[in-house]
Protein backbone atom coordinates (compact mmCIF):
# COMPACT_ATOMS: atom_id res chain seq x y z
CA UNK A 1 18.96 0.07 16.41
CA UNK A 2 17.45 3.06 16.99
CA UNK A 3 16.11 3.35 20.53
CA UNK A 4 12.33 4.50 20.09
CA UNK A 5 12.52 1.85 17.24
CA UNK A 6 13.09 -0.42 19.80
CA UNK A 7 10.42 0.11 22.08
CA UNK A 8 8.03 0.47 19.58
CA UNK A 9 8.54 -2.97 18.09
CA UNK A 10 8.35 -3.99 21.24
CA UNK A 11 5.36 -2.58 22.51
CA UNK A 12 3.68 -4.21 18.84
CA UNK A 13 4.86 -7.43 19.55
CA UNK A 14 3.04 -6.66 23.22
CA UNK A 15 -0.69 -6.17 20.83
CA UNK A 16 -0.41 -9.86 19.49
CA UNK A 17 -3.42 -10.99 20.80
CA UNK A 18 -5.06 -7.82 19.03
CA UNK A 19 -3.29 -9.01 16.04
CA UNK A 20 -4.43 -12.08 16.17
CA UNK A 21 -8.30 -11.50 17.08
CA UNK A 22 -7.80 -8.86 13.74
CA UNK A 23 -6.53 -11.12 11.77
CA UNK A 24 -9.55 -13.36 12.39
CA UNK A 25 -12.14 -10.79 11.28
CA UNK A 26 -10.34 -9.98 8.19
CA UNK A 27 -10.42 -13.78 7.22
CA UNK A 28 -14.02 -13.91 8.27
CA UNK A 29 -14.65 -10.63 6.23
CA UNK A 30 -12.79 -12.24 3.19
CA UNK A 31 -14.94 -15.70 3.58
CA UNK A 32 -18.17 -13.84 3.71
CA UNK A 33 -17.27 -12.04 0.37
CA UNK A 34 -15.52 -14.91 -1.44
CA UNK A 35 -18.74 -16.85 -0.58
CA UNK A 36 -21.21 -14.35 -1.70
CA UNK A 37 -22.47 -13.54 1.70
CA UNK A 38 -21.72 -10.13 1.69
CA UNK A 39 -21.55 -8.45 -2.16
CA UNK A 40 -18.96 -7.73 -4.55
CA UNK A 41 -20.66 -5.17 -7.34
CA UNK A 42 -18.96 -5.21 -10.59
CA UNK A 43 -19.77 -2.57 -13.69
CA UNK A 44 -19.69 -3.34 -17.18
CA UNK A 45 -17.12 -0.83 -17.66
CA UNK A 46 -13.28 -0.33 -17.23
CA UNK A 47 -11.90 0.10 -13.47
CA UNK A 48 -8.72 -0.41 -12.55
CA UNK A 49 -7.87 -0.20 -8.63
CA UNK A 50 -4.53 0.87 -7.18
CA UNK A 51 -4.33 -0.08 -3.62
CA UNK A 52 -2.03 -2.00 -0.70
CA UNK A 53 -2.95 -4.55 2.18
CA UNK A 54 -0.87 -3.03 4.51
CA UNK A 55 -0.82 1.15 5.95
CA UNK A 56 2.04 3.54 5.10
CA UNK A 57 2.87 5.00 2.42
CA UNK A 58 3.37 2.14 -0.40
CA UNK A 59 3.26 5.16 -3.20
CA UNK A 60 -0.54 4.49 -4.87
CA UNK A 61 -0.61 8.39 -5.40
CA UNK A 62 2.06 8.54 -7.41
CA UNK A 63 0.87 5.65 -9.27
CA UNK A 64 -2.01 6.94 -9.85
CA UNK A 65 -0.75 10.02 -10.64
CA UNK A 66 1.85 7.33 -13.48
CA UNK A 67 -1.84 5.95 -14.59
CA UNK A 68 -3.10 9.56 -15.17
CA UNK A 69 -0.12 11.04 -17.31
CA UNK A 70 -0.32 7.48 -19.17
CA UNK A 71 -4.15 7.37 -19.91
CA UNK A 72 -5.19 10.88 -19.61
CA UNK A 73 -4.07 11.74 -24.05
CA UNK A 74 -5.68 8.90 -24.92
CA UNK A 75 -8.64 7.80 -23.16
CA UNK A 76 -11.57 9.65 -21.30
CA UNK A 77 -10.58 8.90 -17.89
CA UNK A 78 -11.73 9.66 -13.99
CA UNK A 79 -10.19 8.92 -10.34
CA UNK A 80 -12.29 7.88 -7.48
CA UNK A 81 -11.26 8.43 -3.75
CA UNK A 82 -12.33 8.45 0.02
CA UNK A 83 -11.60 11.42 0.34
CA UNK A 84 -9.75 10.99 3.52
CA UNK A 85 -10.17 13.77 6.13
CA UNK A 86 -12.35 16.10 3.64
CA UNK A 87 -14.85 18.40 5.49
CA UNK A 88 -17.80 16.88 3.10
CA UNK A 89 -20.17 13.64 3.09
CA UNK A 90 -21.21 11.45 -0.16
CA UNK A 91 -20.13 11.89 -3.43
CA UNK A 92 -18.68 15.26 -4.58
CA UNK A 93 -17.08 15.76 -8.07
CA UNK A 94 -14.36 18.57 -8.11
CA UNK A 95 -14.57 21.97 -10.35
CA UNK A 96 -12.60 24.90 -10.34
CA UNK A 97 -13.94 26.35 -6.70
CA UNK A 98 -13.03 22.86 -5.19
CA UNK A 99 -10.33 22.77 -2.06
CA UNK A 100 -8.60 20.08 -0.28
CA UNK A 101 -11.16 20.22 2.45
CA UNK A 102 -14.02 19.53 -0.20
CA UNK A 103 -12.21 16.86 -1.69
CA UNK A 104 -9.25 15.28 0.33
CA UNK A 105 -5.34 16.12 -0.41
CA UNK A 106 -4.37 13.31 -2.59
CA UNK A 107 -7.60 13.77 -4.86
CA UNK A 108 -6.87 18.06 -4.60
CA UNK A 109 -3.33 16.60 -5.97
CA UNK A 110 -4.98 15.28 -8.80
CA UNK A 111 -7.07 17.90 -9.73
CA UNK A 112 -4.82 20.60 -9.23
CA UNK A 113 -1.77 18.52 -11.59
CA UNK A 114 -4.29 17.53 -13.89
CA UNK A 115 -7.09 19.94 -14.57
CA UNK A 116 -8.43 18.35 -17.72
CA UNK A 117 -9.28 14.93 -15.56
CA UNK A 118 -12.43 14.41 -13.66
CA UNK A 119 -11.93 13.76 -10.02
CA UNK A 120 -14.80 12.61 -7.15
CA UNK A 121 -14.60 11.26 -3.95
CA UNK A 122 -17.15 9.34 -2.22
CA UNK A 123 -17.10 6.82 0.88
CA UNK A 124 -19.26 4.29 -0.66
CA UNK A 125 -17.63 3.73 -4.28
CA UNK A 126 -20.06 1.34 -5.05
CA UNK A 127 -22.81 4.22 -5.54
CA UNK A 128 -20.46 7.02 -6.92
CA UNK A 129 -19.50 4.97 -9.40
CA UNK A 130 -23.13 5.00 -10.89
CA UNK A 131 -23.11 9.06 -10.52
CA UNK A 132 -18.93 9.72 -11.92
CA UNK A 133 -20.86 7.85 -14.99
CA UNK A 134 -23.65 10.04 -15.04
CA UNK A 135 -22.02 13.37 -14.44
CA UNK A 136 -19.30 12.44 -17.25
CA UNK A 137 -19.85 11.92 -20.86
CA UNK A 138 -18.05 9.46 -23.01
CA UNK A 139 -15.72 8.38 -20.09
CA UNK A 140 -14.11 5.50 -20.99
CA UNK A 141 -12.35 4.32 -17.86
CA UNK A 142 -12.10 5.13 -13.73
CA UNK A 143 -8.85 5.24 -11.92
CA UNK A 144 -10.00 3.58 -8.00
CA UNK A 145 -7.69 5.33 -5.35
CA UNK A 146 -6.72 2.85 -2.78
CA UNK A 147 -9.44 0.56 -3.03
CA UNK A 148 -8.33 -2.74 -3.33
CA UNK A 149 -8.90 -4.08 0.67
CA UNK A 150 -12.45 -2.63 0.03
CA UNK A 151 -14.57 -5.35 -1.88
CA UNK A 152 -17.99 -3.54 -2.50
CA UNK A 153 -16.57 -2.72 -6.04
CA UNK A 154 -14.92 -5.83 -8.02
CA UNK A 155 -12.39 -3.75 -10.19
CA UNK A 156 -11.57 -5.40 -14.09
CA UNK A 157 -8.33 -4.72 -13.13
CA UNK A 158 -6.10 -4.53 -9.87
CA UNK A 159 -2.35 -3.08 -8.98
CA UNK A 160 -1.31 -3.85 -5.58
CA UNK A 161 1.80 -2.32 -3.74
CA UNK A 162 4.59 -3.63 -1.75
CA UNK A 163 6.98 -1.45 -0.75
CA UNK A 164 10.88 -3.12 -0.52
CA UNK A 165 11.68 -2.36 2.97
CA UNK A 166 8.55 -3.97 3.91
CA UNK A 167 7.09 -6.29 1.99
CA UNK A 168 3.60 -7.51 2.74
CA UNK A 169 4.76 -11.26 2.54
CA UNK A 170 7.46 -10.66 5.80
CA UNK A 171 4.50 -8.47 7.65
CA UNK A 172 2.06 -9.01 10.32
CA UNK A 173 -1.91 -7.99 10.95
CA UNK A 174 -1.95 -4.68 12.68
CA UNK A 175 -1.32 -3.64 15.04
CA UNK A 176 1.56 -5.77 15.70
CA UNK A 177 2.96 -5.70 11.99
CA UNK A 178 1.40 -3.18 9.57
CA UNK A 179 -1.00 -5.34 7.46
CA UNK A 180 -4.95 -4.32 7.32
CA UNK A 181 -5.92 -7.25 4.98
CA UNK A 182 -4.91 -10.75 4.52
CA UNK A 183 -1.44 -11.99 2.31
CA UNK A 184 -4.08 -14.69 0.11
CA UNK A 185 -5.63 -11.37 -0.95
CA UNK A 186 -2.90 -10.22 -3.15
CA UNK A 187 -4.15 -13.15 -5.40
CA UNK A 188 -7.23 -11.35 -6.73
CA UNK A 189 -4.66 -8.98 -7.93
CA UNK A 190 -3.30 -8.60 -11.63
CA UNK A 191 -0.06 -6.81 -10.51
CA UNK A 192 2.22 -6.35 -7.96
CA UNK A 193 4.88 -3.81 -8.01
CA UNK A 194 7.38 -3.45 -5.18
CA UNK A 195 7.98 0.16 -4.89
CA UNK A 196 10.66 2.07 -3.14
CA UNK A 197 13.86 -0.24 -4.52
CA UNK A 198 17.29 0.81 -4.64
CA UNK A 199 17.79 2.40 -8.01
CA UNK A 200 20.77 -0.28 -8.78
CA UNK A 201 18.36 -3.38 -7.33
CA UNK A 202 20.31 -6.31 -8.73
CA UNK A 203 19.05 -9.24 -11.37
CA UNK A 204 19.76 -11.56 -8.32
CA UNK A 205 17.97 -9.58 -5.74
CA UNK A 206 14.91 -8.97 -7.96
CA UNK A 207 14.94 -12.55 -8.57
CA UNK A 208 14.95 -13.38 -4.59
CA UNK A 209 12.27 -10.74 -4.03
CA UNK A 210 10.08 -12.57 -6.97
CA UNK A 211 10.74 -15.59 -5.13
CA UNK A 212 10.00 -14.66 -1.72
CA UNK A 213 6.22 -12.57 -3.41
CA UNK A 214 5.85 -15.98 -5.02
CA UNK A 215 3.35 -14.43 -7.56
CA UNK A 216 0.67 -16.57 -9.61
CA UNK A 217 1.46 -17.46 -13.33
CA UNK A 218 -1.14 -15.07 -14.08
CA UNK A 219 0.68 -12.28 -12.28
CA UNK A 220 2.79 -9.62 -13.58
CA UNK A 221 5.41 -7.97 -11.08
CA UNK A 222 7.22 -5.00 -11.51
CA UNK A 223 9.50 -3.02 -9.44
CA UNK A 224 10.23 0.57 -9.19
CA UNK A 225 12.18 3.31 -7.28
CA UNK A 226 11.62 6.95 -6.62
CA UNK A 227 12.31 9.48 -8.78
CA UNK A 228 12.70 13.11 -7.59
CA UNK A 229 12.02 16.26 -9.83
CA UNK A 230 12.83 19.69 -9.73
CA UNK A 231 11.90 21.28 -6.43
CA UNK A 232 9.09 24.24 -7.60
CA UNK A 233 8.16 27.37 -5.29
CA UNK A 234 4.49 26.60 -4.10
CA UNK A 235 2.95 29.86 -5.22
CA UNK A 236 5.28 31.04 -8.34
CA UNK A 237 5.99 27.62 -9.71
CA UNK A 238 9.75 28.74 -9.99
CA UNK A 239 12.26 25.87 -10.11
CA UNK A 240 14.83 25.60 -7.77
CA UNK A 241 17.55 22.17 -7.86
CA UNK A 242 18.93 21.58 -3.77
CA UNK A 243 22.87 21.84 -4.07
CA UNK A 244 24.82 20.62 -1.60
CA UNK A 245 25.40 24.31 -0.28
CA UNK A 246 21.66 24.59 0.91
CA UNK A 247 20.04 23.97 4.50
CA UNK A 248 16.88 22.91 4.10
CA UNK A 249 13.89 22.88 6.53
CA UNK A 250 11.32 19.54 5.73
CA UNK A 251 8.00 20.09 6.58
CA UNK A 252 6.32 16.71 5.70
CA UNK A 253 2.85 15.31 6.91
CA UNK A 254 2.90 12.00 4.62
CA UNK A 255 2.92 8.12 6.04
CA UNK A 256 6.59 7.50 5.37
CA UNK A 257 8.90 10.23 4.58
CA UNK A 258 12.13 7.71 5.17
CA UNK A 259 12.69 8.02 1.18
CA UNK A 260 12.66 12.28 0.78
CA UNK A 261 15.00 12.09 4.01
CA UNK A 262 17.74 10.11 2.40
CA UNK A 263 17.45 11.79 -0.56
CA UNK A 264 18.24 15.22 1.07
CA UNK A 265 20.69 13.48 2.90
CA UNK A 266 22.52 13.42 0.32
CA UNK A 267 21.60 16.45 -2.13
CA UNK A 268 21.48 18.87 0.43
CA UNK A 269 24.36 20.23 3.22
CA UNK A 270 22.36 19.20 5.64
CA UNK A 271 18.34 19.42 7.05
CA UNK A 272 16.10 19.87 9.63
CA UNK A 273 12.68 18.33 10.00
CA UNK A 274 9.05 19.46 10.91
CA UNK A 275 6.98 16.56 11.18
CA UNK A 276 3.12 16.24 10.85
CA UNK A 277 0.63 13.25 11.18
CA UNK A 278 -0.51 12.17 7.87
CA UNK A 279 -2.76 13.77 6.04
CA UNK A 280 -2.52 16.66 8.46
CA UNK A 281 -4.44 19.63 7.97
CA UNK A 282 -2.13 22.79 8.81
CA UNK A 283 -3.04 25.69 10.82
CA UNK A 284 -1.53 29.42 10.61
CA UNK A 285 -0.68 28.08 14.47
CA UNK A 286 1.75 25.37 12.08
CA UNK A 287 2.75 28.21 9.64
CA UNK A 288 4.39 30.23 11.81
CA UNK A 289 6.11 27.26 14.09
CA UNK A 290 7.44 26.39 10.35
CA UNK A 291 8.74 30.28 10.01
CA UNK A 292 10.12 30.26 13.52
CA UNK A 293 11.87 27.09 12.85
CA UNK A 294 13.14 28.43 9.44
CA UNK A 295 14.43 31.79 10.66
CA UNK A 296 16.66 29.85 13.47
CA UNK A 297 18.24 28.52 11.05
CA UNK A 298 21.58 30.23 10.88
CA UNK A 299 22.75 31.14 6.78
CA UNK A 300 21.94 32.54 3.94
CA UNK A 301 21.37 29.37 1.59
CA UNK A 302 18.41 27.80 2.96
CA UNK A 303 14.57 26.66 1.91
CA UNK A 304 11.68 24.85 3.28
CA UNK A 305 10.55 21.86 1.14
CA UNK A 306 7.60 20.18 1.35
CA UNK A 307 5.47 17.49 -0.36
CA UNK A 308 3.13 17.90 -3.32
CA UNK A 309 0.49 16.18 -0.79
CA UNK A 310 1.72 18.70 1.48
CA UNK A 311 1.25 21.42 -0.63
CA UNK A 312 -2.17 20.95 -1.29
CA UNK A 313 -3.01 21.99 2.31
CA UNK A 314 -0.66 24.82 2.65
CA UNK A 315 -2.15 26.92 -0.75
CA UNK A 316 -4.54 28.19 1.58
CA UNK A 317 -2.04 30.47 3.11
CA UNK A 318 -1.35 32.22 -0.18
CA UNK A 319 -0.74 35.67 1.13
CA UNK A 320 1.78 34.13 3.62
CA UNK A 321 3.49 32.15 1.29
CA UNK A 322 4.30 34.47 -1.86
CA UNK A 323 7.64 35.62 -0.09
CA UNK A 324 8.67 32.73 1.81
CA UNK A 325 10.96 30.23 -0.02
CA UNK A 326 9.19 26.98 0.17
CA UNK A 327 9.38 24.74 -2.30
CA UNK A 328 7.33 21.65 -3.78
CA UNK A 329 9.17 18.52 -4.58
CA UNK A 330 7.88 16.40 -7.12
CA UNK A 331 7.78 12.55 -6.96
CA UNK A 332 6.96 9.33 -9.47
CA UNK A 333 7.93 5.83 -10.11
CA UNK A 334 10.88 5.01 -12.33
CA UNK A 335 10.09 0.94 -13.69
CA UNK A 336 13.57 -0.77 -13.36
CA UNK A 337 15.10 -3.28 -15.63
CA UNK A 338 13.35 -1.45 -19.06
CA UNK A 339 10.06 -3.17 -17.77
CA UNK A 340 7.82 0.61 -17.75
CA UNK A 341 6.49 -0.44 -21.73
CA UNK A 342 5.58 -3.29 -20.47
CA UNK A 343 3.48 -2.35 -17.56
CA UNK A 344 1.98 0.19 -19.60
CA UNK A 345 0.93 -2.14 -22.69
CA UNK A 346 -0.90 -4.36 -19.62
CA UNK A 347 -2.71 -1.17 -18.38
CA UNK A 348 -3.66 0.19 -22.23
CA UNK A 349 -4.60 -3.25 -23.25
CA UNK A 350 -7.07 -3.89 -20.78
CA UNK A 351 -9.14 -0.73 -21.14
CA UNK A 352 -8.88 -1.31 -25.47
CA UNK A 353 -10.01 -5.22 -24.96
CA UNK A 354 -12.71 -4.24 -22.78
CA UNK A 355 -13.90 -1.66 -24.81
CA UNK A 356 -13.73 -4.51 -27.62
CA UNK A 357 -15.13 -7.06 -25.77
CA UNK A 358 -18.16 -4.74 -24.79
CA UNK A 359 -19.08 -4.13 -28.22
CA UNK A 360 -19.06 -7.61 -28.86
């Protein structure tokens, strides 16, 4: 075991009590909402919610991201967000001036990949809701970003995330384990999808895993496992694959870059990392620690690669950028076991029978 692993589990099993006392509000919180004491708004009009009970990075951009390429052709469609670590305050609905610090990364992800979708962030969903509406015409259903643990807004439909290493139903209330919400939540969900599984996950070990989520008969559960594109230069969009004759430099502010690590541990000769908090928003103090970094590195084949939530806060360095070879690396889910038509028919058919049942 790693040694800083070590000490840091140990040092969480040390907050136990502070588990424990969290644990108890979250119940209480749940109770007081399940009960009616504190309210639960729900619209007359398609939402579906994409979310996680526990922090770290579970994937719910690029599921929403999957939602978006499915939806987008077909229907009128719109994400909500936080916004998390924008400059701005309420609701704000992005146009073609917007930037990551007017709307958040993820949502500047969004925008930026998907131009012809309406994307707002506001902190209280329950009232931009009302206004995405408003400002929208004909929109026929909202995407909620990571809003399942927050209960102000009772979504029509709800896709929670496990990820395989760390599945919610083996983890703890922070911040001894990693959970912010309560296992009996998941049940208000209408799918769970463990994310982040070995591309060659057995019939035997998906069957175990199903066992140990123990999901209602109502429930649908799907798994998937990351998919890596094309690596794309941040400012020319030109493609680049990583061969195993390239030394590349990671510069990576997500939750859990674990994944993009073993992935260049085995596409690339070898790499070196630069990491960032999450959602971190980069300095030209941080651009040229990453050009320092890059220029000690000693031959002729080498990049810098970076995340497309990454990227969204490095664009601002344009100038900078247009010569120095760091490139974008793509990221979505791949459904094992042929189930992706499957998951998509649930998603397609709730927004048509709601529609339907509306009219009715």
């Amino acid at each position: 075991m790693n040694l800083n692993n070590f000490f840091l589990r140990s040092f969480r099993i040390l907050l136990l009590p502070f588990a424990l006392l969290y644990g108890i509000i979250i119940k209480i919180r749940n109770w007081l909402f399940d009960n009616n004491y504190f309210k639960s708004y729900e619209f007359s009009f398609p939402i579906i919610c994409v979310g996680n009970i526990a922090v770290g990075g579970t994937g719910k951009s690029p599921m929403v991201e999957y939602l978006i390429s499915l939806l987008h052709k077909q229907f009128t469609i719109a994400t909500l967000s936080r916004g998390y670590k924008r400059k701005t305050i309420g609701y704000v609905l992005a146009n073609k001036n917007t930037t990551a610090l007017d709307i958040g990364d993820e949502p500047m992800q969004f925008h930026l990949k998907f131009p012809d979708v309406a994307v707002a962030v506001g902190e209280e969903r329950v009232l931009a809701i009302p206004e995405l509406l408003q400002d929208i015409k004909g929109l026929e259903a909202i995407i909620l970003d990571d809003a399942f643990q927050h209960r102000s807004v009772k979504a029509g439909f709800n896709i929670v995330l496990t990820e395989h290493s760390n599945l919610y139903s083996r983890d703890f209330f922070l911040p001894t384990g990693d959970l912010r919400d309560e296992v009996t939540s998941v049940k208000r969900s209408d799918i769970i999808i463990i994310t982040k599984c070995p591309p060659d996950l057995s019939i035997d070990k998906k069957q175990r895993l199903i066992r140990n989520i123990n999901p209602l008969p109502s429930q649908q559960i799907f798994f998937t496992a990351i998919e890596y594109g094309i690596p794309y230069h941040i400012i020319s969009n030109e493609e680049k694959n990583i061969t195993t004759d390239d030394e590349v430099l990671l510069v990576s502010g997500i939750a859990n870059p674990k994944p993009l690590k073993e992935y260049l541990l085995q596409h690339a000769a070898t790499y070196y990392q630069t990491d960032f908090e999450d959602h971190h928003i980069f300095s030209i103090d941080d651009l040229n620690e990453i050009k320092e970094k890059f220029q000690e590195i000693d031959t002729e084949k080498k990049i810098i690669l970076t995340t497309e939530k990454d990227a969204v806060r490095l664009t601002k360095f344009k100038e900078e950028l247009i010569d120095l070879p760091l490139f974008v690396i793509p990221i979505t889910h791949q459904f094992l076991f042929e189930e992706g038509e499957q998951f998509n028919d649930a998603v397609i058919s709730f927004i048509k029978n709601f529609k339907f049942n509306r009219a009715i």
